[in-house]
PDB file of N, CA and C in Angstrom:
ATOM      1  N   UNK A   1     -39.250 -66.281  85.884  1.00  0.00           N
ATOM      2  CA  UNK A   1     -38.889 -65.965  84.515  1.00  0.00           C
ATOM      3  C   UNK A   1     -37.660 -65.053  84.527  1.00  0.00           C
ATOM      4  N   UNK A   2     -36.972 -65.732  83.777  1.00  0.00           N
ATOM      5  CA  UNK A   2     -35.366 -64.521  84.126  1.00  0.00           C
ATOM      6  C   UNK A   2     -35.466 -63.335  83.098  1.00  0.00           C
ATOM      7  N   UNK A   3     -34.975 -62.188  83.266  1.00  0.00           N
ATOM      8  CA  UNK A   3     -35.437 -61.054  83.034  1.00  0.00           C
ATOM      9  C   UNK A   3     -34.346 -60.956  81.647  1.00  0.00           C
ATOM     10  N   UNK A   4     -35.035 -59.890  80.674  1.00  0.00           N
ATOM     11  CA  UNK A   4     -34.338 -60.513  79.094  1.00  0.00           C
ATOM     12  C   UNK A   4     -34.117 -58.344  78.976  1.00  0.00           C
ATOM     13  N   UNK A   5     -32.935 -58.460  78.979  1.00  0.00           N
ATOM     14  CA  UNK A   5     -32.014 -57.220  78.439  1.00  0.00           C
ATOM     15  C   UNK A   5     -32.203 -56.791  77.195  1.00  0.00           C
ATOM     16  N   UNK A   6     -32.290 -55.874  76.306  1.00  0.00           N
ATOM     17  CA  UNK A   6     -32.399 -55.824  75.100  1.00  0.00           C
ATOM     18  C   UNK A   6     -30.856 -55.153  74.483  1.00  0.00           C
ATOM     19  N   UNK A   7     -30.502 -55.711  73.716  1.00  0.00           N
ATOM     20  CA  UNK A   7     -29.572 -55.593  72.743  1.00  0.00           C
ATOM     21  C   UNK A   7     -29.600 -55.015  71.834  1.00  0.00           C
ATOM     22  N   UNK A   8     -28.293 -53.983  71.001  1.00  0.00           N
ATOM     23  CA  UNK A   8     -28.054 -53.173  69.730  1.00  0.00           C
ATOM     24  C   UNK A   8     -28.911 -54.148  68.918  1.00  0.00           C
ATOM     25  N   UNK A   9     -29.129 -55.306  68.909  1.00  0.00           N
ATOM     26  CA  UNK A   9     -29.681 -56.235  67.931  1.00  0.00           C
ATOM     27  C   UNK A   9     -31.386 -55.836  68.138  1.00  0.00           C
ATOM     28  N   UNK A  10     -31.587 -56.061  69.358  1.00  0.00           N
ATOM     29  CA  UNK A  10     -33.266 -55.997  69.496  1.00  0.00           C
ATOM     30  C   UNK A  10     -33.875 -54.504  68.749  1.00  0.00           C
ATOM     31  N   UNK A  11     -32.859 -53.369  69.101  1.00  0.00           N
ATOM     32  CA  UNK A  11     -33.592 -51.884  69.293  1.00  0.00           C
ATOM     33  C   UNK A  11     -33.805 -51.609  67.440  1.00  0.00           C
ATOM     34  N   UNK A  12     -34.479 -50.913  67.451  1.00  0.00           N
ATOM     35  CA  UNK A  12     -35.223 -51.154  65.522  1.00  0.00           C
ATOM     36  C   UNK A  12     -34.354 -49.652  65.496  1.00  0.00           C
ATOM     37  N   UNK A  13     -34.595 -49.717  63.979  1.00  0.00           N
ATOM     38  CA  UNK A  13     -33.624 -48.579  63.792  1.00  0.00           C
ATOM     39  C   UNK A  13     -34.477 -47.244  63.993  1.00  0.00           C
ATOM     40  N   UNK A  14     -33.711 -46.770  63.859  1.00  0.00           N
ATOM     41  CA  UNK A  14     -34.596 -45.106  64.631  1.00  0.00           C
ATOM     42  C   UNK A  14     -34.495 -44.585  63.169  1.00  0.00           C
ATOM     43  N   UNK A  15     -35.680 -43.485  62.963  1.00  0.00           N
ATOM     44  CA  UNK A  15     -35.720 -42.701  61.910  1.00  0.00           C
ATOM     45  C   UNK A  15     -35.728 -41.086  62.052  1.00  0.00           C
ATOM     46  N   UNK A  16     -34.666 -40.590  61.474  1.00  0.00           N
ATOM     47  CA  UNK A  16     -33.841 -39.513  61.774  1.00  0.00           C
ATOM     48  C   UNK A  16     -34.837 -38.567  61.117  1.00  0.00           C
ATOM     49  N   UNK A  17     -34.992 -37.143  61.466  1.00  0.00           N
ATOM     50  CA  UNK A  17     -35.636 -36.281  60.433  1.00  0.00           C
ATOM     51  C   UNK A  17     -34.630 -35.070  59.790  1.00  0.00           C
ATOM     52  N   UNK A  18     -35.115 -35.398  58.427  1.00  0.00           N
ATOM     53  CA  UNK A  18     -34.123 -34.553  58.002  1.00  0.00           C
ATOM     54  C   UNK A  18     -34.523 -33.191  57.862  1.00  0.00           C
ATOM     55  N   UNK A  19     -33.517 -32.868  57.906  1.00  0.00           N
ATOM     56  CA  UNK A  19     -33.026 -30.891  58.481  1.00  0.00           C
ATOM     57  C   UNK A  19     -32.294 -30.675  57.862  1.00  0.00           C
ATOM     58  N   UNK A  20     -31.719 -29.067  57.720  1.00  0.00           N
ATOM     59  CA  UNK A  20     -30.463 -28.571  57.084  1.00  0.00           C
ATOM     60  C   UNK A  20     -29.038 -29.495  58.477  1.00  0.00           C
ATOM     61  N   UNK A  21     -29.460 -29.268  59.396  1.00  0.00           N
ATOM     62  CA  UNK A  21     -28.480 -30.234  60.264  1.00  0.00           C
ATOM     63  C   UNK A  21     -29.240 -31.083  61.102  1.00  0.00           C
ATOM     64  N   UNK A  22     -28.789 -32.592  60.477  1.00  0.00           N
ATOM     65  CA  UNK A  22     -29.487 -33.523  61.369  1.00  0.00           C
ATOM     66  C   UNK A  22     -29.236 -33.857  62.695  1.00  0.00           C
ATOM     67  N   UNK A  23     -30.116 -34.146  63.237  1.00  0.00           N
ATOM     68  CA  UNK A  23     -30.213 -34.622  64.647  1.00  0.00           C
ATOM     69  C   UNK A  23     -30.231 -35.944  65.183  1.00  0.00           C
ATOM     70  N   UNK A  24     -28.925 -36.271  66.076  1.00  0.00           N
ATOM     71  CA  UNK A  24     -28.555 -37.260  66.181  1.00  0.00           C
ATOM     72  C   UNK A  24     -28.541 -37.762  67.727  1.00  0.00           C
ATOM     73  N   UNK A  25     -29.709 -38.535  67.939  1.00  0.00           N
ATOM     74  CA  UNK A  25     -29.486 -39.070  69.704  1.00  0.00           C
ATOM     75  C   UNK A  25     -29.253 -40.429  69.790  1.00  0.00           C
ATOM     76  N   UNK A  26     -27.681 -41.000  69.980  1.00  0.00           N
ATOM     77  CA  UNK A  26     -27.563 -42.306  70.119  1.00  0.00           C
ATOM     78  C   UNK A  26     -27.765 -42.837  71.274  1.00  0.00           C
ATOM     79  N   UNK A  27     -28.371 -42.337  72.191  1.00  0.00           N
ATOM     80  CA  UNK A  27     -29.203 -43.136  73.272  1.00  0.00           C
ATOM     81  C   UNK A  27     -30.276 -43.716  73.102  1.00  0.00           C
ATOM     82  N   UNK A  28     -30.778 -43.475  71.684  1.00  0.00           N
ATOM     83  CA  UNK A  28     -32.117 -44.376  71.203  1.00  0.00           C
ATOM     84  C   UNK A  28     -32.130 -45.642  70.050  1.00  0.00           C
ATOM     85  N   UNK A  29     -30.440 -45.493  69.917  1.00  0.00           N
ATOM     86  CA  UNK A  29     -30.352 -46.740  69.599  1.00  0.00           C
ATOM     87  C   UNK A  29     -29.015 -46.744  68.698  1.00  0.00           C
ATOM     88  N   UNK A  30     -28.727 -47.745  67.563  1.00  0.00           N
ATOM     89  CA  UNK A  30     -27.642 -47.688  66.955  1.00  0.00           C
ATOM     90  C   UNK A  30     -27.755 -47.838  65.480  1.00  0.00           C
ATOM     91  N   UNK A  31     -28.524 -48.209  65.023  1.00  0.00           N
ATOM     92  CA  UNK A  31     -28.944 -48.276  63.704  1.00  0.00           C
ATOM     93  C   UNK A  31     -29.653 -46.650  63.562  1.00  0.00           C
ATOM     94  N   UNK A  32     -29.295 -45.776  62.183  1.00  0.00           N
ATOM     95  CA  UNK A  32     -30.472 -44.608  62.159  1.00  0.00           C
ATOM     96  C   UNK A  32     -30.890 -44.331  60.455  1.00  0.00           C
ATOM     97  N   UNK A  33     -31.719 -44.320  60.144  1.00  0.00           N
ATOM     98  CA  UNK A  33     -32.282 -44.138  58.875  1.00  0.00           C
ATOM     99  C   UNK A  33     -32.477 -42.538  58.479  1.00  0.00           C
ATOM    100  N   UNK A  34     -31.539 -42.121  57.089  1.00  0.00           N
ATOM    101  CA  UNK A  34     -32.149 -40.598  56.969  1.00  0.00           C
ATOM    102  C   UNK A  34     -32.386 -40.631  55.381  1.00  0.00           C
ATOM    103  N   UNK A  35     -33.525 -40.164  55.023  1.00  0.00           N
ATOM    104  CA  UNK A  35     -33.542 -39.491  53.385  1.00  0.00           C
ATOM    105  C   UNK A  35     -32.977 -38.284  53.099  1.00  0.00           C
ATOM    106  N   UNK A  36     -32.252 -37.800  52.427  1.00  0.00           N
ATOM    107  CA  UNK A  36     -31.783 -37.147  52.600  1.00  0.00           C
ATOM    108  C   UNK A  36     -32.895 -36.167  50.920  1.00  0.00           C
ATOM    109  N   UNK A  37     -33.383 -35.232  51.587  1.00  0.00           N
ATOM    110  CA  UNK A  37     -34.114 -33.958  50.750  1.00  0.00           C
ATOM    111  C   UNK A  37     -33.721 -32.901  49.936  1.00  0.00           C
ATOM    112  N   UNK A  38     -32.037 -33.104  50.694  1.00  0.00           N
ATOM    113  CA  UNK A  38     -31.616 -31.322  50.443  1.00  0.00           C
ATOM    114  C   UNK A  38     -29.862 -31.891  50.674  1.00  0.00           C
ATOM    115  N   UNK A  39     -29.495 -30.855  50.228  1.00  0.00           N
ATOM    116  CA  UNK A  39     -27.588 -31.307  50.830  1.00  0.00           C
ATOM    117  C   UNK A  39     -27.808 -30.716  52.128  1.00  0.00           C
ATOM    118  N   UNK A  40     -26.768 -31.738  52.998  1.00  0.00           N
ATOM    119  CA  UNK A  40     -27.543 -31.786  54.470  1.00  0.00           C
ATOM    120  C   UNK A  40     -25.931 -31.986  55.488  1.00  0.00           C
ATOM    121  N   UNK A  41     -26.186 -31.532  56.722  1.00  0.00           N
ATOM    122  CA  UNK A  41     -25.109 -31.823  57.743  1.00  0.00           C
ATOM    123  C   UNK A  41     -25.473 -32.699  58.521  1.00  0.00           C
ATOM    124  N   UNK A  42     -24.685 -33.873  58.642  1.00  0.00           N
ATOM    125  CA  UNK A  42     -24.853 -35.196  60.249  1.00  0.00           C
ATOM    126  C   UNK A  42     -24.315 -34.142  61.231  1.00  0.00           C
ATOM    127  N   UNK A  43     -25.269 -33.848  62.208  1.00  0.00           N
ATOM    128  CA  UNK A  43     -24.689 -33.524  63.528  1.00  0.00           C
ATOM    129  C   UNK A  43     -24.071 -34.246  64.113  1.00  0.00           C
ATOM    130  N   UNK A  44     -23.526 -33.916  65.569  1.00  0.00           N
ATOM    131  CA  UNK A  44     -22.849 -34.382  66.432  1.00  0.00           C
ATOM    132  C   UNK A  44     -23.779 -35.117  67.245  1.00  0.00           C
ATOM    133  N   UNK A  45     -23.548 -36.641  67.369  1.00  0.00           N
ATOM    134  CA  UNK A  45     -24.250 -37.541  67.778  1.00  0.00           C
ATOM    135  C   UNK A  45     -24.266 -36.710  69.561  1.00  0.00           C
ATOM    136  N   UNK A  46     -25.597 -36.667  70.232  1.00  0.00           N
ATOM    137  CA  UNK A  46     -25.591 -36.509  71.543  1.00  0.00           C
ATOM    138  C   UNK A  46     -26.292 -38.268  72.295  1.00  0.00           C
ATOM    139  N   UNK A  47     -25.542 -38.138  73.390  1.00  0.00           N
ATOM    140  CA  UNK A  47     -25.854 -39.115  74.265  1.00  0.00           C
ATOM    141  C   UNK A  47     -25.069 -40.457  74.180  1.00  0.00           C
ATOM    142  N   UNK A  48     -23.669 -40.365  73.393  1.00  0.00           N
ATOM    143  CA  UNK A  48     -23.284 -41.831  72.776  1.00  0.00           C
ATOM    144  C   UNK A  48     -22.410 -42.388  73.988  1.00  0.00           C
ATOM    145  N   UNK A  49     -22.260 -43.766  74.573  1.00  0.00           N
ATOM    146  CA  UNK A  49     -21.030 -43.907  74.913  1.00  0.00           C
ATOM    147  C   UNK A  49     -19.991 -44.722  74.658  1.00  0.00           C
ATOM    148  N   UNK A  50     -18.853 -44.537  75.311  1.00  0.00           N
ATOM    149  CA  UNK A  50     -17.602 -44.974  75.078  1.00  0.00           C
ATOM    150  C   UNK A  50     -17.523 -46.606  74.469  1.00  0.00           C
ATOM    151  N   UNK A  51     -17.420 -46.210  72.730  1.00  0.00           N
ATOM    152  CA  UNK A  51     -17.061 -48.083  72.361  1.00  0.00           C
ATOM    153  C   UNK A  51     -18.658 -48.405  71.455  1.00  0.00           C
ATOM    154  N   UNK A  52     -19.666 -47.107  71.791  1.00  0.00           N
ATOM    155  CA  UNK A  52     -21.004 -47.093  70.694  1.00  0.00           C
ATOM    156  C   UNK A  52     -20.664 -47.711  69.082  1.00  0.00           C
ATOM    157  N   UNK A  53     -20.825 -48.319  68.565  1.00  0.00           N
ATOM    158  CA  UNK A  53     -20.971 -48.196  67.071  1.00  0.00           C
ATOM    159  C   UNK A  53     -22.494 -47.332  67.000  1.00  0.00           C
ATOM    160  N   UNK A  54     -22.085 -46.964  65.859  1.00  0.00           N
ATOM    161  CA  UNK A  54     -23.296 -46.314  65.066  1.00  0.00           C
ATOM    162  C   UNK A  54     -23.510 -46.471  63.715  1.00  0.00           C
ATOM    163  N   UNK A  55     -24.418 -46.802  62.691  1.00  0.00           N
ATOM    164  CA  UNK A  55     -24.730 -47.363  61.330  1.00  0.00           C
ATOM    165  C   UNK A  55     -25.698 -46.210  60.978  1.00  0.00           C
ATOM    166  N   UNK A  56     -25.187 -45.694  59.967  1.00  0.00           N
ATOM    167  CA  UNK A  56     -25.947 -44.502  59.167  1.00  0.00           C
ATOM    168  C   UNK A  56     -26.504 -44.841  58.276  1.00  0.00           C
ATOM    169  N   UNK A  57     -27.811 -45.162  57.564  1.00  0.00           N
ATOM    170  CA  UNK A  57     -28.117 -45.591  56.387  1.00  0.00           C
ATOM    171  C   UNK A  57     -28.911 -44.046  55.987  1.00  0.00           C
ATOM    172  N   UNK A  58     -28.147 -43.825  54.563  1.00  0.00           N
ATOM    173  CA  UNK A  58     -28.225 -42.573  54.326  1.00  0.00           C
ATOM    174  C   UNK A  58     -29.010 -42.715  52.959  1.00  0.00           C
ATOM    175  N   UNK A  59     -29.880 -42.332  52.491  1.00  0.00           N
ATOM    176  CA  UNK A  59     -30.449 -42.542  51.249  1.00  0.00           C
ATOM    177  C   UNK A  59     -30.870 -41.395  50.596  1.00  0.00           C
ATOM    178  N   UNK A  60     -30.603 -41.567  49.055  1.00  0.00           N
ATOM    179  CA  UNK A  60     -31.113 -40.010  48.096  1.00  0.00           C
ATOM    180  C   UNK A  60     -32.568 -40.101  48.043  1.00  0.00           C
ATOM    181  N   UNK A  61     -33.043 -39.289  48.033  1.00  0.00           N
ATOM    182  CA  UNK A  61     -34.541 -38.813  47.578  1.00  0.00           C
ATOM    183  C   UNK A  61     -34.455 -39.338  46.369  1.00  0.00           C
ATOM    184  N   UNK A  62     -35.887 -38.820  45.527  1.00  0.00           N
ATOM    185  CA  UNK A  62     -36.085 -39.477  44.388  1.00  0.00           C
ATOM    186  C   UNK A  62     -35.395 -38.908  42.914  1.00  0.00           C
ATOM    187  N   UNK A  63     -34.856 -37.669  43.627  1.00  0.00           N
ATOM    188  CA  UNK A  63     -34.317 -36.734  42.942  1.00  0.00           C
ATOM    189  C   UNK A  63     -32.565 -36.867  42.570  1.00  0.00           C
ATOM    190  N   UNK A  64     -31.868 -37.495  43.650  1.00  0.00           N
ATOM    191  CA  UNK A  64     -30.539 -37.761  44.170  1.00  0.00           C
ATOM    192  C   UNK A  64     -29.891 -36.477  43.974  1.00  0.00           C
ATOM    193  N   UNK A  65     -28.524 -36.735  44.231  1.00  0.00           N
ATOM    194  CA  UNK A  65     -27.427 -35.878  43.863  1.00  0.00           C
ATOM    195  C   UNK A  65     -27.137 -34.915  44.899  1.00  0.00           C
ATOM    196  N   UNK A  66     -28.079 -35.627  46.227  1.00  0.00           N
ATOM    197  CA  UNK A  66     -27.779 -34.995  47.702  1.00  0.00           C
ATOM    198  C   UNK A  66     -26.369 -35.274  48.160  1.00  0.00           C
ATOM    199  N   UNK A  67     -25.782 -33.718  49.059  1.00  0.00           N
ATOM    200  CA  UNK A  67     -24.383 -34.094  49.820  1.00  0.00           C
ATOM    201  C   UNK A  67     -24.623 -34.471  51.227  1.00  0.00           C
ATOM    202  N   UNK A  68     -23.862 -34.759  52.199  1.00  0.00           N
ATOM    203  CA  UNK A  68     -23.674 -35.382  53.264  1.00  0.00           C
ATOM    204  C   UNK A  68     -22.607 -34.435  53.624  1.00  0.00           C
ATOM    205  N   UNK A  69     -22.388 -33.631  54.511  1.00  0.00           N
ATOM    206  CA  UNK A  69     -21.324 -33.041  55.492  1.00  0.00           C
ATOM    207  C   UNK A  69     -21.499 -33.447  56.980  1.00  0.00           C
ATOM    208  N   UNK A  70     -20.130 -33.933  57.009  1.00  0.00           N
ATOM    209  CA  UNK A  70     -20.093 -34.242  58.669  1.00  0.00           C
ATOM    210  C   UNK A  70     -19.514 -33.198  59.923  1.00  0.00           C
ATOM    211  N   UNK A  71     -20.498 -33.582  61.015  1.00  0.00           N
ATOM    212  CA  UNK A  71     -19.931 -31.965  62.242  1.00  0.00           C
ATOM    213  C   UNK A  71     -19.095 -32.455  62.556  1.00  0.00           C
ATOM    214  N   UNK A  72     -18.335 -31.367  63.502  1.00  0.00           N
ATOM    215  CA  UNK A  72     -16.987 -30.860  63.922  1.00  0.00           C
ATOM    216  C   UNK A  72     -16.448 -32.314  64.771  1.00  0.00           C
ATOM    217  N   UNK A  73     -17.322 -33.196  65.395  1.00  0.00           N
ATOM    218  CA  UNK A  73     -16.760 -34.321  65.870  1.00  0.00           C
ATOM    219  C   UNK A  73     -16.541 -35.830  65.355  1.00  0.00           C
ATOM    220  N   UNK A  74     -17.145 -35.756  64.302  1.00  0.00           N
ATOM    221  CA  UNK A  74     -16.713 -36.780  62.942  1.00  0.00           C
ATOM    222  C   UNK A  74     -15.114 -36.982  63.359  1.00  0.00           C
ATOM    223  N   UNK A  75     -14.598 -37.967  62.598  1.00  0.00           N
ATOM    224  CA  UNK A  75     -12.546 -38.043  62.468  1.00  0.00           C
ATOM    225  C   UNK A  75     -12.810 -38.822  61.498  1.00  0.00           C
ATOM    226  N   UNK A  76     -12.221 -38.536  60.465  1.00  0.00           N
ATOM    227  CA  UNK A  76     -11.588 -39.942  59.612  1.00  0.00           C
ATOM    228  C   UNK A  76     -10.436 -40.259  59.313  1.00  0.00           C
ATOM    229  N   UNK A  77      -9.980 -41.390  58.825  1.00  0.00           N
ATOM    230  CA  UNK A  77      -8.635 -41.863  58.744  1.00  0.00           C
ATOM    231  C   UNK A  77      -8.647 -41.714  57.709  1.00  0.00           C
ATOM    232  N   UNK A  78      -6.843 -42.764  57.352  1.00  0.00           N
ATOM    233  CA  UNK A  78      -6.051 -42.747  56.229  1.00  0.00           C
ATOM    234  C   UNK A  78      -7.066 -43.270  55.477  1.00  0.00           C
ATOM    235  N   UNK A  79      -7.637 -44.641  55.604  1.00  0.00           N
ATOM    236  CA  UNK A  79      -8.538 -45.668  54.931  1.00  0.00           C
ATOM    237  C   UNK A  79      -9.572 -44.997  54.501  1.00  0.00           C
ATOM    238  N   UNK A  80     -10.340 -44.388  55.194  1.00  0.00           N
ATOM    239  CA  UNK A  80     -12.000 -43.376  54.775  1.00  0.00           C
ATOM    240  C   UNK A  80     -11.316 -41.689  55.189  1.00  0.00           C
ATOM    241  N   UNK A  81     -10.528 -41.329  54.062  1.00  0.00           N
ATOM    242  CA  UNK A  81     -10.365 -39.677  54.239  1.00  0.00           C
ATOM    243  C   UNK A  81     -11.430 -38.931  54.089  1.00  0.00           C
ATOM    244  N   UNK A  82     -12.488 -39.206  53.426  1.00  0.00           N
ATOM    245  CA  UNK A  82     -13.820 -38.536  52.925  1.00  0.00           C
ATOM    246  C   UNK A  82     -14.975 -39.585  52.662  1.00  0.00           C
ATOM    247  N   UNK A  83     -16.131 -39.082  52.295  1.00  0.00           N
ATOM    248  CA  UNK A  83     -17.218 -39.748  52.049  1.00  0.00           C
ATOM    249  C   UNK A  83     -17.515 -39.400  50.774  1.00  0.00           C
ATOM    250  N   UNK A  84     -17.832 -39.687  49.813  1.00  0.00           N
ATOM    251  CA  UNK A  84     -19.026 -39.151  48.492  1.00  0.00           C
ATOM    252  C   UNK A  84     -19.741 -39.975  48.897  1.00  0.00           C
ATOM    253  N   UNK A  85     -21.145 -39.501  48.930  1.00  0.00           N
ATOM    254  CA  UNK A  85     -22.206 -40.820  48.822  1.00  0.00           C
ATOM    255  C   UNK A  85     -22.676 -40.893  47.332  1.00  0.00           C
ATOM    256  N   UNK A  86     -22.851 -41.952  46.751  1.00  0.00           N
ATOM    257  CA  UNK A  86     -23.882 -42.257  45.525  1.00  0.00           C
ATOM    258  C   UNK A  86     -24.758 -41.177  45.348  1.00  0.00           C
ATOM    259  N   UNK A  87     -24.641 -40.963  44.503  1.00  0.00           N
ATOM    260  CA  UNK A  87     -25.514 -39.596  43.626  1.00  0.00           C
ATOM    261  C   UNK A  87     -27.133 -40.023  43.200  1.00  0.00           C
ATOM    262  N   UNK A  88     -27.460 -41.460  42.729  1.00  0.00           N
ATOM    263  CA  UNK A  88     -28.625 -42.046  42.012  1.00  0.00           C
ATOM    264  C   UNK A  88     -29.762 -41.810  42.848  1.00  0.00           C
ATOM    265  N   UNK A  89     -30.772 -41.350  42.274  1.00  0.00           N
ATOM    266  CA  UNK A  89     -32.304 -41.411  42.588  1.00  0.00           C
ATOM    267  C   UNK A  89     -31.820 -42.585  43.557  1.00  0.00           C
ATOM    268  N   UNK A  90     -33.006 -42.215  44.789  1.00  0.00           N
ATOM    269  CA  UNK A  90     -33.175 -43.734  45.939  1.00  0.00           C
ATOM    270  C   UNK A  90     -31.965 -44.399  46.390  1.00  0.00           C
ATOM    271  N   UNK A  91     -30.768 -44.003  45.966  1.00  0.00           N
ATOM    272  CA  UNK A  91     -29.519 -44.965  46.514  1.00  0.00           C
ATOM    273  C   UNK A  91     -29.526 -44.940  48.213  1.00  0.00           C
ATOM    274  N   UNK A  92     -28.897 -45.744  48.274  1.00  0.00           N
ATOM    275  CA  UNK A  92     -28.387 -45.930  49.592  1.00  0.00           C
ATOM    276  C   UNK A  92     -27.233 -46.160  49.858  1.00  0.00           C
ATOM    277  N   UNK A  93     -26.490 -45.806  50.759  1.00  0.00           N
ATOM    278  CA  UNK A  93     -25.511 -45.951  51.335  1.00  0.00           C
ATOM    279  C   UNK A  93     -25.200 -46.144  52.799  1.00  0.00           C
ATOM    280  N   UNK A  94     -24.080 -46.583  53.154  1.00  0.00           N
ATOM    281  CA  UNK A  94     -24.573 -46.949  54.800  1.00  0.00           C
ATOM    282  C   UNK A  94     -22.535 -46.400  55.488  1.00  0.00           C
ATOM    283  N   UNK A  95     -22.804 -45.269  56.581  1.00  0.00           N
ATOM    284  CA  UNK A  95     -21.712 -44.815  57.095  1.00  0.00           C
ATOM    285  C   UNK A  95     -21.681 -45.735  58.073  1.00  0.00           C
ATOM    286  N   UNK A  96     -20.673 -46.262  58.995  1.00  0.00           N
ATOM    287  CA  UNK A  96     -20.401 -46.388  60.521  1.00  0.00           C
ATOM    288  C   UNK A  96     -19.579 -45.755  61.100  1.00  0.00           C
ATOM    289  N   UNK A  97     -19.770 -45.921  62.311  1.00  0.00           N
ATOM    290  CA  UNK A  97     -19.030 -44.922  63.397  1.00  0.00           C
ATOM    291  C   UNK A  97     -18.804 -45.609  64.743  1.00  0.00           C
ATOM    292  N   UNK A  98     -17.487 -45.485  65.289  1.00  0.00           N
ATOM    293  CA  UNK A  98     -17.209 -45.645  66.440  1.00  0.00           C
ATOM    294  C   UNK A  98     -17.143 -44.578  67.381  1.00  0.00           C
ATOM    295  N   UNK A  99     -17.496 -44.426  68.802  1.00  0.00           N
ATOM    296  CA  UNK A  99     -17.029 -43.377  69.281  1.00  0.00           C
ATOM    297  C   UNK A  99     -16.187 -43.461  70.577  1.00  0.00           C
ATOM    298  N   UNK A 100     -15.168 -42.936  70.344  1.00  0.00           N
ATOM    299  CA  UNK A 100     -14.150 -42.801  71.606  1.00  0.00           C
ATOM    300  C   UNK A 100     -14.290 -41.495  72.594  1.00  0.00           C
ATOM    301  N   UNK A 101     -14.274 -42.189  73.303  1.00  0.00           N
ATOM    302  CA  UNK A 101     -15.128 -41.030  74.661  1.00  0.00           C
ATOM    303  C   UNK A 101     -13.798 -40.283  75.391  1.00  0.00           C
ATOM    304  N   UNK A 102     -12.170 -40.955  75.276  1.00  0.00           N
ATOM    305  CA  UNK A 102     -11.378 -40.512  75.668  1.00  0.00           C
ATOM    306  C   UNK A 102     -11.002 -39.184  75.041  1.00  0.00           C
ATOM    307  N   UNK A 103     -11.104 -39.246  73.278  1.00  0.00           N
ATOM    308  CA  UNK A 103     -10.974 -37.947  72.295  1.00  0.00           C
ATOM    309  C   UNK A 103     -12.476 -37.249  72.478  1.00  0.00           C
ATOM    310  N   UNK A 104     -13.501 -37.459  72.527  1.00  0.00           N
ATOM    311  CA  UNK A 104     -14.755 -37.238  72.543  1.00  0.00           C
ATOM    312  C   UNK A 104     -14.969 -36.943  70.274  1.00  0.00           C
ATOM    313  N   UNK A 105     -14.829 -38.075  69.552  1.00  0.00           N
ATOM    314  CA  UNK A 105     -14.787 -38.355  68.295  1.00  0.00           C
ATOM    315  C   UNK A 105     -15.970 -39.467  67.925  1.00  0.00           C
ATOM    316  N   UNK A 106     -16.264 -39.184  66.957  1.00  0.00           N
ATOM    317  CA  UNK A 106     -16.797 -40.922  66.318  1.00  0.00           C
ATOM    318  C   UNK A 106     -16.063 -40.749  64.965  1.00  0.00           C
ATOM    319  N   UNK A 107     -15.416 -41.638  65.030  1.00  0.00           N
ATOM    320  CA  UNK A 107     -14.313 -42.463  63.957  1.00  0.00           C
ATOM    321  C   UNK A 107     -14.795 -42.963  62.746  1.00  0.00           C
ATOM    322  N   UNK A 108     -14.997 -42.106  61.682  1.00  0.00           N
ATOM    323  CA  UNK A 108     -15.712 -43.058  60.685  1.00  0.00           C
ATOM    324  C   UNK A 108     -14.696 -44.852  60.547  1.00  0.00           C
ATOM    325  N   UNK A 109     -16.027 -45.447  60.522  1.00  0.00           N
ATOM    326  CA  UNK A 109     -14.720 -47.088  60.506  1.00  0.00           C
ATOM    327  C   UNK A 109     -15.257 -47.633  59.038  1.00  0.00           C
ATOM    328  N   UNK A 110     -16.442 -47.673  58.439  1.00  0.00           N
ATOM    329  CA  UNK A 110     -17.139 -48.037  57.643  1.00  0.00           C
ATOM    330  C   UNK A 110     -17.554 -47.155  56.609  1.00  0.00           C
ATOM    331  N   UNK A 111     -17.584 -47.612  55.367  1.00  0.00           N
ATOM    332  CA  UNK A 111     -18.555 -47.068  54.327  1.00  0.00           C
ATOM    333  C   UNK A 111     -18.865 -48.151  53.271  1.00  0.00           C
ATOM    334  N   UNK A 112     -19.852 -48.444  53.421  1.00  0.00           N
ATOM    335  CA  UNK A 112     -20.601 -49.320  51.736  1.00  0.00           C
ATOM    336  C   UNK A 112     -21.715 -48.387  51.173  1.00  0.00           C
ATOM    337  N   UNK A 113     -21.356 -48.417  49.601  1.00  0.00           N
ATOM    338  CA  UNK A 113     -22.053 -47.358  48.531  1.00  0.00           C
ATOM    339  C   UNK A 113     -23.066 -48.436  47.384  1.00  0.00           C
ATOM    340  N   UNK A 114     -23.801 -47.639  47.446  1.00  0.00           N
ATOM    341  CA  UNK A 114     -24.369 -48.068  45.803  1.00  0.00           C
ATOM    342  C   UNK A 114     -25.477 -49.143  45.941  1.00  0.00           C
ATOM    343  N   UNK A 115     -26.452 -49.353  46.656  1.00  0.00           N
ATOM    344  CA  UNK A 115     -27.220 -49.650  47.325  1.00  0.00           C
ATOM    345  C   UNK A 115     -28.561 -49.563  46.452  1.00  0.00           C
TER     346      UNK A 115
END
């Protein structure tokens, strides 16, 4: 029986706990789910490597009108200078991220709102 690798596709998304600063281990996978409770900080992803995507699905409580601040190793470009996420009770929104291991960054590359 030939031996079967598992893929960014196979690994289920991980569920993040939210904190005043969240905690982020992309060695457990690439997809991560957070509610967000409170206005809140994405930490600095530990364990990622070079060429990782990462998919943030970020969602308001029932309450909304939660912020999102990103740590010191976030970058964004011309295209995504900032984030607002959706303000609405339950929204969702979904960040991505690349990370370049040469800058030691994850690149916001993605944002879809309103979810």
């Amino acid at each position: 029986m030939a031996r079967r690798f598992l893929t960014p596709i196979d690994i289920p998304p991980v569920t993040l706990v939210d904190a005043a600063t969240i905690t982020v281990n992309a060695a457990q996978g690439s997809t991560f789910d957070v509610t967000l409770l409170g206005s809140r900080i994405l930490g600095n992803p530990t364990g990622a490597f070079n060429g990782q995507r990462l998919l943030f699905r970020v969602r308001q409580d029932t309450i909304g009108g939660r912020t999102l601040t990103f740590d010191t190793k976030y970058r964004f470009g011309i295209n995504i200078p900032t984030i607002t996420l959706s303000t609405g009770p339950s929204k969702l929104d979904r960040v991505g991220v690349e990370y370049v291991a040469a800058d030691d960054r994850f690149d916001i590359i993605a944002l879809m709102q309103g979810y």
